[in-house]
PDB file of N, CA and C in Angstrom:
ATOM      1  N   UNK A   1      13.750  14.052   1.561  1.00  0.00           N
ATOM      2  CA  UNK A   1      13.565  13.154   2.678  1.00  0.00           C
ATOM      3  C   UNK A   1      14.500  11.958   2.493  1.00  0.00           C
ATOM      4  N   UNK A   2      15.073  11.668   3.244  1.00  0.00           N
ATOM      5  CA  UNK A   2      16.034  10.343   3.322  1.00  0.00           C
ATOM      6  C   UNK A   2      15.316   9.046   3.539  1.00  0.00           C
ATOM      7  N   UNK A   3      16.364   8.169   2.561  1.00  0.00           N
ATOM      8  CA  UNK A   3      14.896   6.838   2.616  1.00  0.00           C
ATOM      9  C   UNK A   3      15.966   6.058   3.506  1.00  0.00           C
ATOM     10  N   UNK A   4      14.973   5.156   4.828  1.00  0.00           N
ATOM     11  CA  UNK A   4      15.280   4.922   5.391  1.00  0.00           C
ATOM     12  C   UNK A   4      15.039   3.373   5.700  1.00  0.00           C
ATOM     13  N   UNK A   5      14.026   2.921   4.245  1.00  0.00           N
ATOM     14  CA  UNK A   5      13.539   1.410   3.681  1.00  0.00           C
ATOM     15  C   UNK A   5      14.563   0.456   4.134  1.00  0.00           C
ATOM     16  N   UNK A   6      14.154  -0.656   4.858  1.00  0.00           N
ATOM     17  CA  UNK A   6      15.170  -1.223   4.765  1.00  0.00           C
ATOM     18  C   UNK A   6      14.919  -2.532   3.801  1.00  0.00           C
ATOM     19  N   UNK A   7      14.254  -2.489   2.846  1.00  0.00           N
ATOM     20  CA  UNK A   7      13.903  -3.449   1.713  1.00  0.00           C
ATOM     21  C   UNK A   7      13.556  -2.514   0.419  1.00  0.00           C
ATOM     22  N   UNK A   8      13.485  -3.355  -0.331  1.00  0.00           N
ATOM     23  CA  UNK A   8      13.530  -2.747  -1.672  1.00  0.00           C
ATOM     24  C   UNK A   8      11.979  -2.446  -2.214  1.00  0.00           C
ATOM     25  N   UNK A   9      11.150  -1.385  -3.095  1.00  0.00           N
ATOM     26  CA  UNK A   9      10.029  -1.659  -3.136  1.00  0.00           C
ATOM     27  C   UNK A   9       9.368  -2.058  -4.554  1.00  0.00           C
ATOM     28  N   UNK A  10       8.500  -2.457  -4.991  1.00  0.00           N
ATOM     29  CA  UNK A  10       8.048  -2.614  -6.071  1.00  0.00           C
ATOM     30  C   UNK A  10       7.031  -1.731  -6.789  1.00  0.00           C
ATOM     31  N   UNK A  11       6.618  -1.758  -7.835  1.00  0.00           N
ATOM     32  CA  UNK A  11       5.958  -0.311  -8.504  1.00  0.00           C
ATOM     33  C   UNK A  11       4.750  -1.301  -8.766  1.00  0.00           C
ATOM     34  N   UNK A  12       3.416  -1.002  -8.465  1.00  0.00           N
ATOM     35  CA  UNK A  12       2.601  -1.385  -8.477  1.00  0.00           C
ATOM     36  C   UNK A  12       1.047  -0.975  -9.008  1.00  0.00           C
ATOM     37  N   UNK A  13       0.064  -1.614  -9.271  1.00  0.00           N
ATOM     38  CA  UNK A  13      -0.926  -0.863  -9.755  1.00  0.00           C
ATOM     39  C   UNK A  13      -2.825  -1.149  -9.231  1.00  0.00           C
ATOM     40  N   UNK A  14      -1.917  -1.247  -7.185  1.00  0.00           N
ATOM     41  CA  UNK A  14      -3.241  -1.680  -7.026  1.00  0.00           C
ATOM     42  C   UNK A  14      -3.919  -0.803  -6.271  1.00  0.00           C
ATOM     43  N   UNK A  15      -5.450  -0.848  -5.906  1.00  0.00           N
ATOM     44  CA  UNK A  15      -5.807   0.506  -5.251  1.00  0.00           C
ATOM     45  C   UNK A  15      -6.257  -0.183  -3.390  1.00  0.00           C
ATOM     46  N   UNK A  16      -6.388   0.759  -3.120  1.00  0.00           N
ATOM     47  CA  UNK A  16      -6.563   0.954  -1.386  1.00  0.00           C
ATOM     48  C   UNK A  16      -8.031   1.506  -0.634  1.00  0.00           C
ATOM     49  N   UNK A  17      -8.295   1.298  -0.107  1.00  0.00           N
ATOM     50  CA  UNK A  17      -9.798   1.925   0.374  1.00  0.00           C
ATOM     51  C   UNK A  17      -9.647   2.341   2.371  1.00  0.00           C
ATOM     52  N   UNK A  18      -9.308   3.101   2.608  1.00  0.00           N
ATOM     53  CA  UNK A  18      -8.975   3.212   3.978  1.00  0.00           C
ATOM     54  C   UNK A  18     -10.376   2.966   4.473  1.00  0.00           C
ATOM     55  N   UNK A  19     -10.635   2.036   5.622  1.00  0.00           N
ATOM     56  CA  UNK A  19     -11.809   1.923   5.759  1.00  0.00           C
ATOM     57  C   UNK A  19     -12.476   3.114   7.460  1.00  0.00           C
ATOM     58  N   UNK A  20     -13.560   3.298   7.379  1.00  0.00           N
ATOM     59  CA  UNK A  20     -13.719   4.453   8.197  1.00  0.00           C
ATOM     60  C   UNK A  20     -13.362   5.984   7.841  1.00  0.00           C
ATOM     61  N   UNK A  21     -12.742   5.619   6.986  1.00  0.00           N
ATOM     62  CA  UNK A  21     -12.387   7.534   6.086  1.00  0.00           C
ATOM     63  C   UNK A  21     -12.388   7.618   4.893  1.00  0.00           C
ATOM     64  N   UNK A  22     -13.078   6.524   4.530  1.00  0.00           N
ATOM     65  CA  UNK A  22     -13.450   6.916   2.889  1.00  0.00           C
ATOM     66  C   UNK A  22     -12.689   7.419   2.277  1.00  0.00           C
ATOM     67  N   UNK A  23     -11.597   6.765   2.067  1.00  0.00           N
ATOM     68  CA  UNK A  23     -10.634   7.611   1.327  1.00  0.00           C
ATOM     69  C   UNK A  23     -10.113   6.645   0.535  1.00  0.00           C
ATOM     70  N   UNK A  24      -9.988   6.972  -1.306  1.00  0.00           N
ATOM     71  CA  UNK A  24      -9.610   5.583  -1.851  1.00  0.00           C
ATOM     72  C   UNK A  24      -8.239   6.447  -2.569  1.00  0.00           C
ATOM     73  N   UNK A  25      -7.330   5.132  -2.246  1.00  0.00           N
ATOM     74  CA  UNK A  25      -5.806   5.449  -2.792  1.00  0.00           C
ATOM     75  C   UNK A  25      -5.596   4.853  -4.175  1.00  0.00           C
ATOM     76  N   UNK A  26      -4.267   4.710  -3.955  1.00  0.00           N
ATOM     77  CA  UNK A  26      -3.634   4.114  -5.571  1.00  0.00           C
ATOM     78  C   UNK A  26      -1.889   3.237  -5.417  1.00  0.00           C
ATOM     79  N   UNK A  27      -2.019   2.258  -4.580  1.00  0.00           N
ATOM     80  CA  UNK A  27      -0.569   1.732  -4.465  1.00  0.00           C
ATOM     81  C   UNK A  27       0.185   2.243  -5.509  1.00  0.00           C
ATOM     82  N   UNK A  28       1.292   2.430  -5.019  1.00  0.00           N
ATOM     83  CA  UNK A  28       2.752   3.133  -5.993  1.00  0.00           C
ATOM     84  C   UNK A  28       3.467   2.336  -5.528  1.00  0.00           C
ATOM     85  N   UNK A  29       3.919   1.576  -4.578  1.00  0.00           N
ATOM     86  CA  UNK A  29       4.808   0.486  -4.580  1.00  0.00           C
ATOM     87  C   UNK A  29       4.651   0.144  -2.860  1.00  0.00           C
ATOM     88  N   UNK A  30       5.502  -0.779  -3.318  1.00  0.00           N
ATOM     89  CA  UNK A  30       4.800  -2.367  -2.107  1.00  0.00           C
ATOM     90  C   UNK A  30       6.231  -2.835  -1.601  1.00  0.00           C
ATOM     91  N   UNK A  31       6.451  -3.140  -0.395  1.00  0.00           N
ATOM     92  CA  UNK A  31       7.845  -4.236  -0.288  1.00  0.00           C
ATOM     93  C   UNK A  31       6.766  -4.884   1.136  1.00  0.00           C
ATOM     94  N   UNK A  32       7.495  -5.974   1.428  1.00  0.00           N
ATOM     95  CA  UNK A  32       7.231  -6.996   2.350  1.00  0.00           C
ATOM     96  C   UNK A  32       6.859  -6.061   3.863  1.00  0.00           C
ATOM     97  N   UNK A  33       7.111  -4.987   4.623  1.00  0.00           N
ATOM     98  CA  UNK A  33       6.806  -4.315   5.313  1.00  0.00           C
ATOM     99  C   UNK A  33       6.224  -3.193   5.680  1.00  0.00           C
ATOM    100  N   UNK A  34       6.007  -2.838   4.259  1.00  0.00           N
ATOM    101  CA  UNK A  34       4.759  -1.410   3.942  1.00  0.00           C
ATOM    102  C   UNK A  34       4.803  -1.288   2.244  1.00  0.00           C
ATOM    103  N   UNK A  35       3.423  -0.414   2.199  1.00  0.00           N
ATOM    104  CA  UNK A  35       3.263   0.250   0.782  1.00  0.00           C
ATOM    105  C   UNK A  35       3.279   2.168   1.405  1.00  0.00           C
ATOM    106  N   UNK A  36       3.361   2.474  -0.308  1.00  0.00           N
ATOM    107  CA  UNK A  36       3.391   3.613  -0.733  1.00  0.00           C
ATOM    108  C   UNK A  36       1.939   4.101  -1.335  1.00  0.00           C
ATOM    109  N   UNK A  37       0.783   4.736  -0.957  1.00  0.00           N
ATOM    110  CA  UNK A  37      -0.427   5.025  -2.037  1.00  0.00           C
ATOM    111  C   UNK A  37      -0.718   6.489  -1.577  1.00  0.00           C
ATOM    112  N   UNK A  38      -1.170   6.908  -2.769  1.00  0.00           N
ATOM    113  CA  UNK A  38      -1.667   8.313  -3.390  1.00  0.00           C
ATOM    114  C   UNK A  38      -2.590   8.096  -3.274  1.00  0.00           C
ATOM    115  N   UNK A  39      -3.210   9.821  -2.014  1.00  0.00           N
ATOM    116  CA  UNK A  39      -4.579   9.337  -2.100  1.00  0.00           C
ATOM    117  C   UNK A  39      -5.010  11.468  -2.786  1.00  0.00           C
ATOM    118  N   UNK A  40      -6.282  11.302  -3.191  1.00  0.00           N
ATOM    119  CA  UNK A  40      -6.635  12.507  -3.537  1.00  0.00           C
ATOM    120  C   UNK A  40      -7.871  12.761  -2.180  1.00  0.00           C
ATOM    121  N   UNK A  41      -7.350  13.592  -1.590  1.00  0.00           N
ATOM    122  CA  UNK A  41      -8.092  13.859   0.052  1.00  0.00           C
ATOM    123  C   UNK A  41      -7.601  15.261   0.319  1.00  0.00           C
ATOM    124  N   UNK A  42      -8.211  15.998   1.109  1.00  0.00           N
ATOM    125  CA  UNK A  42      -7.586  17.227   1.487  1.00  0.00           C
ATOM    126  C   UNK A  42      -6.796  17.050   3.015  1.00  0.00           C
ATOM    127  N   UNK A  43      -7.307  15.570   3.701  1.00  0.00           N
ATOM    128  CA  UNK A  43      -6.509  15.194   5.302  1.00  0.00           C
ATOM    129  C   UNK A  43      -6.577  13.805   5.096  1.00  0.00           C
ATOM    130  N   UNK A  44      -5.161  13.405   5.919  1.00  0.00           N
ATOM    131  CA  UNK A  44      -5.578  11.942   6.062  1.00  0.00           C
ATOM    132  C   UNK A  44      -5.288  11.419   7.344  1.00  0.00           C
ATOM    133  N   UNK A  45      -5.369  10.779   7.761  1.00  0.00           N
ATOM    134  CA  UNK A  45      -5.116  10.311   9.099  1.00  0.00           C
ATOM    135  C   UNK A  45      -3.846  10.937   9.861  1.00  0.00           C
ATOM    136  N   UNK A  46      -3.663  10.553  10.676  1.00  0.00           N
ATOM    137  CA  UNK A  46      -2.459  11.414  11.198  1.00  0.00           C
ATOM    138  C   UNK A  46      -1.329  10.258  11.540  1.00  0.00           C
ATOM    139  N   UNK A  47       0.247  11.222  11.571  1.00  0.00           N
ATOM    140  CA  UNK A  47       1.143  10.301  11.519  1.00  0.00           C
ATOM    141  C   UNK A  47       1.351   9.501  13.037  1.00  0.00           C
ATOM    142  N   UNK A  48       1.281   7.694  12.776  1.00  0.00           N
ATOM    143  CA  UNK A  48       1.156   7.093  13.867  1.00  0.00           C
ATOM    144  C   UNK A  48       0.217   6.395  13.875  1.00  0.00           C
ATOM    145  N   UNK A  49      -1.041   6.921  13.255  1.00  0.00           N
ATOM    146  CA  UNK A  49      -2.140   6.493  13.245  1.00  0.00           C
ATOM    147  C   UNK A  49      -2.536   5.096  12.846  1.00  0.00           C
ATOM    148  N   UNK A  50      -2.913   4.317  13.188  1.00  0.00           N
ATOM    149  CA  UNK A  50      -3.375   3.192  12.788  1.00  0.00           C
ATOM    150  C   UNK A  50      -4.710   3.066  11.904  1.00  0.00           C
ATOM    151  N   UNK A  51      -4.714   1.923  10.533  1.00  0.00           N
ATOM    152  CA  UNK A  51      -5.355   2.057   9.584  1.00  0.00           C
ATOM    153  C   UNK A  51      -6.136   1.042   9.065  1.00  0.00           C
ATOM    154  N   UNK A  52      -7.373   0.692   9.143  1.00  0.00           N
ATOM    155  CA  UNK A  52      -8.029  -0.529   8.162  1.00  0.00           C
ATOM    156  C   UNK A  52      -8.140  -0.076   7.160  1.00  0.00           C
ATOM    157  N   UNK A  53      -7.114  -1.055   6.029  1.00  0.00           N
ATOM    158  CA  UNK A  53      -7.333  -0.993   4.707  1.00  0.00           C
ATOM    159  C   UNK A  53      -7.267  -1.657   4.105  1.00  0.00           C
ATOM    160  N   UNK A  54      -7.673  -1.903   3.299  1.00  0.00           N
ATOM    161  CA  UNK A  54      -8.577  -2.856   2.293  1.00  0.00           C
ATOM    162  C   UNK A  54      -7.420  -2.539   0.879  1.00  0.00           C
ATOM    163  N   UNK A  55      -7.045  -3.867   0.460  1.00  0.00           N
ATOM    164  CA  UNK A  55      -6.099  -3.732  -0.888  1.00  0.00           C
ATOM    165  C   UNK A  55      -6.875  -4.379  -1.725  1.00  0.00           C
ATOM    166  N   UNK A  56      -7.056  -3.865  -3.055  1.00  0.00           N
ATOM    167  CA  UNK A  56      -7.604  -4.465  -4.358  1.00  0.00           C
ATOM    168  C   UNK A  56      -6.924  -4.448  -5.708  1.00  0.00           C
ATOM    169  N   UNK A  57      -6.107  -5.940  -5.808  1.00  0.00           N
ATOM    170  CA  UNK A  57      -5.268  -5.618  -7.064  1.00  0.00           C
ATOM    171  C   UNK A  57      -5.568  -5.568  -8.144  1.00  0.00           C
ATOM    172  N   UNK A  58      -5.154  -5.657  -9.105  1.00  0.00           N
ATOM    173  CA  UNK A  58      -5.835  -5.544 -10.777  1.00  0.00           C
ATOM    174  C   UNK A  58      -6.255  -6.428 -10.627  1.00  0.00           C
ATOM    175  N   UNK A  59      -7.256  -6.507 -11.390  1.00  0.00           N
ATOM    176  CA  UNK A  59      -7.756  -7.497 -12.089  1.00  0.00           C
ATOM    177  C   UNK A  59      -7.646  -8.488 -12.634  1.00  0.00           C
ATOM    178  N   UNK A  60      -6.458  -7.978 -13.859  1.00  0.00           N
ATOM    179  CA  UNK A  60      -5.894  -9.034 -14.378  1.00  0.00           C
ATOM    180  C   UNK A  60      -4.899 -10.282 -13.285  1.00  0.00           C
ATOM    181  N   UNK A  61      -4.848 -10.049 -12.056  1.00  0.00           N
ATOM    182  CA  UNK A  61      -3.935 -10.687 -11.338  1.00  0.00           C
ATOM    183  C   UNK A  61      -4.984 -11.432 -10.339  1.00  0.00           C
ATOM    184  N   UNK A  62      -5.947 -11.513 -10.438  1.00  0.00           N
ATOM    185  CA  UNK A  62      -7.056 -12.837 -10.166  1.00  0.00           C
ATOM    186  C   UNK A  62      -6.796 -12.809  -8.716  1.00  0.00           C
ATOM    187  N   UNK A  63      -6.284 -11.942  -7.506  1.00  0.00           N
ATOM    188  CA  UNK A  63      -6.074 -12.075  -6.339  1.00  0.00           C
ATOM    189  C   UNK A  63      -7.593 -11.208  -5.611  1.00  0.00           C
ATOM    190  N   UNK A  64      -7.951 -12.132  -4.724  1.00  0.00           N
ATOM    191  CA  UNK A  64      -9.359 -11.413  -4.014  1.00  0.00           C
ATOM    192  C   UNK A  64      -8.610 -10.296  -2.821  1.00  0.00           C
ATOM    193  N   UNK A  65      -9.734  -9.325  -2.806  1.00  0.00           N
ATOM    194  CA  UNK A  65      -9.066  -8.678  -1.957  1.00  0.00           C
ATOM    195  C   UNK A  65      -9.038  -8.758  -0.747  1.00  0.00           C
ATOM    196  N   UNK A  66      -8.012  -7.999  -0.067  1.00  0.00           N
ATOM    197  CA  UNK A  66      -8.123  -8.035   1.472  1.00  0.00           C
ATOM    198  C   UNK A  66      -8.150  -7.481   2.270  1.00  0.00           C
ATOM    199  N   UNK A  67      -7.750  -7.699   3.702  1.00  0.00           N
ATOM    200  CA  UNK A  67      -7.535  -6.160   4.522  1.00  0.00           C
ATOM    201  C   UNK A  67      -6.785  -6.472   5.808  1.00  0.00           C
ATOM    202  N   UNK A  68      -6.031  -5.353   5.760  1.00  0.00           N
ATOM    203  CA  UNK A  68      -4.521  -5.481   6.506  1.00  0.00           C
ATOM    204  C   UNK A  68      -4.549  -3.780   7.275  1.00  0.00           C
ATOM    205  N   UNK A  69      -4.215  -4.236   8.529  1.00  0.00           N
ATOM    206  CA  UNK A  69      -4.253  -2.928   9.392  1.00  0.00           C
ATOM    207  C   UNK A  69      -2.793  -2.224   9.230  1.00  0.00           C
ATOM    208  N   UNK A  70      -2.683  -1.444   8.965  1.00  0.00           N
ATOM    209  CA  UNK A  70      -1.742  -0.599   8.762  1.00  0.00           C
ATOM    210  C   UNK A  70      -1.577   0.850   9.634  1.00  0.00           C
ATOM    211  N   UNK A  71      -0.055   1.507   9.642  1.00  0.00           N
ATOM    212  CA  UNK A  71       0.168   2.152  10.517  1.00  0.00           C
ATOM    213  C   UNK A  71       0.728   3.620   9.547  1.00  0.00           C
ATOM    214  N   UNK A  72       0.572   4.919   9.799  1.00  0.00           N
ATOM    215  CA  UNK A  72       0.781   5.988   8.828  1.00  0.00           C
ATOM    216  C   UNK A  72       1.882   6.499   9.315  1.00  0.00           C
ATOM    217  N   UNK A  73       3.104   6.453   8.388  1.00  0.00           N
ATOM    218  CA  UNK A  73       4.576   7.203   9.085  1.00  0.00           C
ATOM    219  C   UNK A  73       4.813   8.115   8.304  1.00  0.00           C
ATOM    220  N   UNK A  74       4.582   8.477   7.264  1.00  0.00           N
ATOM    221  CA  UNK A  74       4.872   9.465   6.797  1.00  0.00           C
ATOM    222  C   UNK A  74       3.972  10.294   5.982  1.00  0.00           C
ATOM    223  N   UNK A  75       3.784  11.395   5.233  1.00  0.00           N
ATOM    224  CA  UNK A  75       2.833  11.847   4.259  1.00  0.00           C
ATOM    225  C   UNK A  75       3.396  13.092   3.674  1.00  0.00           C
ATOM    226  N   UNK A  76       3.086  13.471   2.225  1.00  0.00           N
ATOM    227  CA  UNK A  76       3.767  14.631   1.905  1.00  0.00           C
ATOM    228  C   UNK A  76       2.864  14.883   0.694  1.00  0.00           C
ATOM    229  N   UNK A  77       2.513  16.187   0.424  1.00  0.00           N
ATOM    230  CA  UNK A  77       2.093  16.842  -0.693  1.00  0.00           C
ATOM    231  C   UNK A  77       2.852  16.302  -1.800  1.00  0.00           C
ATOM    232  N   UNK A  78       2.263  15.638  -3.205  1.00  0.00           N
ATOM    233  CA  UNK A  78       2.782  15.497  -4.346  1.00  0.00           C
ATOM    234  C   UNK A  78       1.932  15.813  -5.414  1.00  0.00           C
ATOM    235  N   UNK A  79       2.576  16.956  -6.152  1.00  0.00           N
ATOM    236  CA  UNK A  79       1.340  17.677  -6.440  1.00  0.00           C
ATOM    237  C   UNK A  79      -0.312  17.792  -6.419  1.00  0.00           C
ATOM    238  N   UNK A  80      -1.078  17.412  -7.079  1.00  0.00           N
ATOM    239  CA  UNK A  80      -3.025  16.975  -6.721  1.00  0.00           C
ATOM    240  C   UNK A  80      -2.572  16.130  -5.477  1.00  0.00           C
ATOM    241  N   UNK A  81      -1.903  15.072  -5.528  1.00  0.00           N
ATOM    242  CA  UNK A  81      -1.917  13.954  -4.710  1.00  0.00           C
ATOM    243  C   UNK A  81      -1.393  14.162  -3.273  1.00  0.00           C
ATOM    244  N   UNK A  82      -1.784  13.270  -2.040  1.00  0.00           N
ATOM    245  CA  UNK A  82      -0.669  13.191  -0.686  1.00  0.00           C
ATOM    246  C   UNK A  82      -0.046  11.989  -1.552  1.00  0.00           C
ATOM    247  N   UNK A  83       1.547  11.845  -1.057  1.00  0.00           N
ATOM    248  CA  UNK A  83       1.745  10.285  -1.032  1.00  0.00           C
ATOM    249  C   UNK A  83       1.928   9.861   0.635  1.00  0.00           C
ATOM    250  N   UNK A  84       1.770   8.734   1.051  1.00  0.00           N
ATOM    251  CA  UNK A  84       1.399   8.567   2.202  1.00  0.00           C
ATOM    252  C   UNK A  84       2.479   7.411   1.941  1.00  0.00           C
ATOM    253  N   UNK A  85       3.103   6.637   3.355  1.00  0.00           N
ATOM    254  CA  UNK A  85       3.612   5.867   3.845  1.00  0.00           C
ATOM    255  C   UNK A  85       3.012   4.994   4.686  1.00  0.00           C
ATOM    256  N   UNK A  86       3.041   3.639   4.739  1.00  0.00           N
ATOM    257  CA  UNK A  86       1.948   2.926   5.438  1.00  0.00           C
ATOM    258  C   UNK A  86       2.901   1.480   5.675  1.00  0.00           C
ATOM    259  N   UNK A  87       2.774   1.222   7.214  1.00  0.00           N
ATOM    260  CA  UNK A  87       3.408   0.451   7.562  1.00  0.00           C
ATOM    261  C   UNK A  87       2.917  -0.886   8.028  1.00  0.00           C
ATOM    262  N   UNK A  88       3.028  -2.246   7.608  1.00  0.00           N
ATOM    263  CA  UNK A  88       2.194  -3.394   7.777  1.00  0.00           C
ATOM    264  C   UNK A  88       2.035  -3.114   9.147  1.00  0.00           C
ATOM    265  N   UNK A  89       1.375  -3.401  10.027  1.00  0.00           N
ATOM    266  CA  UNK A  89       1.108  -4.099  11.468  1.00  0.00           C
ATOM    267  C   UNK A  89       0.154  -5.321  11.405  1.00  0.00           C
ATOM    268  N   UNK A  90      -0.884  -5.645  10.895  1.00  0.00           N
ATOM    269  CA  UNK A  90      -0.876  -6.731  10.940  1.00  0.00           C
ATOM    270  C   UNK A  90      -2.079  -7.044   9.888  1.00  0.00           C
ATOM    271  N   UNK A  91      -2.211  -8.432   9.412  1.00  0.00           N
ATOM    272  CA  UNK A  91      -3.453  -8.602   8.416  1.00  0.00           C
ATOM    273  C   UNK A  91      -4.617  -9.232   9.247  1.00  0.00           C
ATOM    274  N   UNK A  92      -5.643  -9.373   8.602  1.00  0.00           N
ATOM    275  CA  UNK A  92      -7.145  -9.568   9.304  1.00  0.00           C
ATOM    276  C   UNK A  92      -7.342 -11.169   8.891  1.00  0.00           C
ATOM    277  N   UNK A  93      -6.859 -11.254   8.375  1.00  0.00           N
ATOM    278  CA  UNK A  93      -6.727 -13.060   8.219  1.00  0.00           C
ATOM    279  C   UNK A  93      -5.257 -13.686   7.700  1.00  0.00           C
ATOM    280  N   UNK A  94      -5.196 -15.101   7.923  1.00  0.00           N
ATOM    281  CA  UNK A  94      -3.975 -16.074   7.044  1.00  0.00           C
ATOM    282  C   UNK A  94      -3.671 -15.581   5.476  1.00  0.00           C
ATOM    283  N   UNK A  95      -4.873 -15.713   4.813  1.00  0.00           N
ATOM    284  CA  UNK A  95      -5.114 -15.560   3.570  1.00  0.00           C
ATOM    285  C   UNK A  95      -4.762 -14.342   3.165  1.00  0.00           C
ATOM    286  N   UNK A  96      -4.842 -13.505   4.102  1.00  0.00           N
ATOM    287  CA  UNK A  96      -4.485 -11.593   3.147  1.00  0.00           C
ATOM    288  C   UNK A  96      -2.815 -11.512   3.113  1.00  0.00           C
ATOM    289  N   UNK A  97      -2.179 -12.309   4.354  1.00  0.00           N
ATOM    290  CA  UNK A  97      -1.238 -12.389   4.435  1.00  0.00           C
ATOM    291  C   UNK A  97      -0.724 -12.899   3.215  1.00  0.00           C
ATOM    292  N   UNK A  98      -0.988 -14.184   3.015  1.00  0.00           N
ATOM    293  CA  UNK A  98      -0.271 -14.931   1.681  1.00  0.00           C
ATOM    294  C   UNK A  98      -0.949 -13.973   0.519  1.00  0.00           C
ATOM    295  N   UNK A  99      -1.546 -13.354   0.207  1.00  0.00           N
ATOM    296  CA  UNK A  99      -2.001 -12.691  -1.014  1.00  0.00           C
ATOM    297  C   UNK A  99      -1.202 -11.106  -0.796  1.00  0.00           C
ATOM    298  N   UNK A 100      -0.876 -10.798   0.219  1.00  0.00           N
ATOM    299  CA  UNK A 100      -0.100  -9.700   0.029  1.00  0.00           C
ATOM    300  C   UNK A 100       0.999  -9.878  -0.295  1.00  0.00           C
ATOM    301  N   UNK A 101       2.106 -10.981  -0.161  1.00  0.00           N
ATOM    302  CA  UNK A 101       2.988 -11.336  -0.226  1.00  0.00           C
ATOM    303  C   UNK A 101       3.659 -12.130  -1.553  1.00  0.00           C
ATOM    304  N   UNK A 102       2.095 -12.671  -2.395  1.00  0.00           N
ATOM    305  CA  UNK A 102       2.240 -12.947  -3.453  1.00  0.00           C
ATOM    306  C   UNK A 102       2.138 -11.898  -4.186  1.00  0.00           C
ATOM    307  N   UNK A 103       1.320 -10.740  -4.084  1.00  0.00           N
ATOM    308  CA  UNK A 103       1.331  -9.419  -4.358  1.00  0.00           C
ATOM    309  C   UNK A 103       2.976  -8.532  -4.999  1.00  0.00           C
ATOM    310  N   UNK A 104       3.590  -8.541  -3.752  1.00  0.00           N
ATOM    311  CA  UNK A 104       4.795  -8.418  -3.999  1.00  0.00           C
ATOM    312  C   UNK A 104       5.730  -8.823  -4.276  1.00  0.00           C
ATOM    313  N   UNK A 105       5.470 -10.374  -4.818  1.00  0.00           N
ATOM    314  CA  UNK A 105       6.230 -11.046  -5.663  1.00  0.00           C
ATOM    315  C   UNK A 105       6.212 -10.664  -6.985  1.00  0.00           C
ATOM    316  N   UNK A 106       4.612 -10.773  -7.225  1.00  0.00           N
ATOM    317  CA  UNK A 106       4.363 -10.569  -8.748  1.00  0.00           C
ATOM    318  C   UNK A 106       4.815  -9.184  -9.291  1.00  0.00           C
ATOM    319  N   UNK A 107       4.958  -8.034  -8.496  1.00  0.00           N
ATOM    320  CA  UNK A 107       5.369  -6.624  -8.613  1.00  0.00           C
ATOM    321  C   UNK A 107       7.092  -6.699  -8.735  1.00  0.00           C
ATOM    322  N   UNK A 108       7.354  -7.062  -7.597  1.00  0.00           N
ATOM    323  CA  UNK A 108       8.639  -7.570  -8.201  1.00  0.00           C
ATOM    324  C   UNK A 108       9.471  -7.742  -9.257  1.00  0.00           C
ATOM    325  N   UNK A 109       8.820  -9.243  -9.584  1.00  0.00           N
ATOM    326  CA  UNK A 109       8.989  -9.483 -10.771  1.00  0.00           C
ATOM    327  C   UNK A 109       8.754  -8.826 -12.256  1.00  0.00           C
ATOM    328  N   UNK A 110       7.653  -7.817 -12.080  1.00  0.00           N
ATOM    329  CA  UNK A 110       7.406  -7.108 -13.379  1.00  0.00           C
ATOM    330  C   UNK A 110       8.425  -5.713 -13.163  1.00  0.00           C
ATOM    331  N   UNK A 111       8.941  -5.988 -12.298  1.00  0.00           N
ATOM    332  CA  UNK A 111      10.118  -4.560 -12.059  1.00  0.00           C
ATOM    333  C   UNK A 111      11.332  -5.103 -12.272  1.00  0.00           C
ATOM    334  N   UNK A 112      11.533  -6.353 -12.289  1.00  0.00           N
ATOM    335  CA  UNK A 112      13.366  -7.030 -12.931  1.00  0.00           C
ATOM    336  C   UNK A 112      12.648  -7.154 -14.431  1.00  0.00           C
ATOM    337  N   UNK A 113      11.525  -7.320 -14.808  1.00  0.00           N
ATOM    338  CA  UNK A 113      10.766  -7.702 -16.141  1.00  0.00           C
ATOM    339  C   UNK A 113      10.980  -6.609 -17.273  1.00  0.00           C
ATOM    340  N   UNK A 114      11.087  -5.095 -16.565  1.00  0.00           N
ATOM    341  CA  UNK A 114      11.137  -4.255 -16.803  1.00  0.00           C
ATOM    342  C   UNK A 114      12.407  -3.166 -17.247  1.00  0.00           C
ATOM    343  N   UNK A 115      13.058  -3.840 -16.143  1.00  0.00           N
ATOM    344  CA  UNK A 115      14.627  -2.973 -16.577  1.00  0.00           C
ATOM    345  C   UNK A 115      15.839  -3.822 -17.137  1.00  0.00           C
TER     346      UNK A 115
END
């Protein structure tokens, strides 16, 4: 599949809770206009679909969680896992906004930290 990102993403280690489909993911990486999460499901929403989901970062990173409506563009079998594509549309408050965004700072940074 051709990546068609137009930002760079970060590798991350936070989880996801789609709300209304019970379905809990696993962020794999984050940039300022969508994440990447693995979910273990046999269906997931369909592509287009619009999404309440709920982000919960580690722990160790003291950020409360939030929830940001999101949009599904892509999805593909990876082995046990789908990985899914998920596109910001919009957050449910001020605050999820600035915590998602500090989110992907801090990911960021542990990815220049890293190589």
């Amino acid at each position: 599949m051709q990546n068609r990102r137009i930002s760079d993403r970060a590798m991350s280690y936070a989880k996801t809770v789609f709300l209304f489909y019970d379905i809990i993911g696993y962020v794999r990486d984050l940039s300022s206009t969508g994440l990447r999460v693995d979910i273990f499901a046999d269906s997931f929403p369909a592509i287009g679909e619009q999404v309440h989901t709920t982000v919960i970062s580690h722990p160790d990173l003291n950020l409360d969680p939030f929830n940001v409506l999101t949009k599904v563009r892509w999805g593909k079998q990876d082995g046990p896992m789908i990985a899914v594509g998920l596109e910001i549309v919009g957050f449910s408050s001020e605050h999820g906004g600035y915590t998602y965004q500090k989110l992907v700072q801090i990911f960021e940074k542990l990815k220049i930290e890293k190589t």
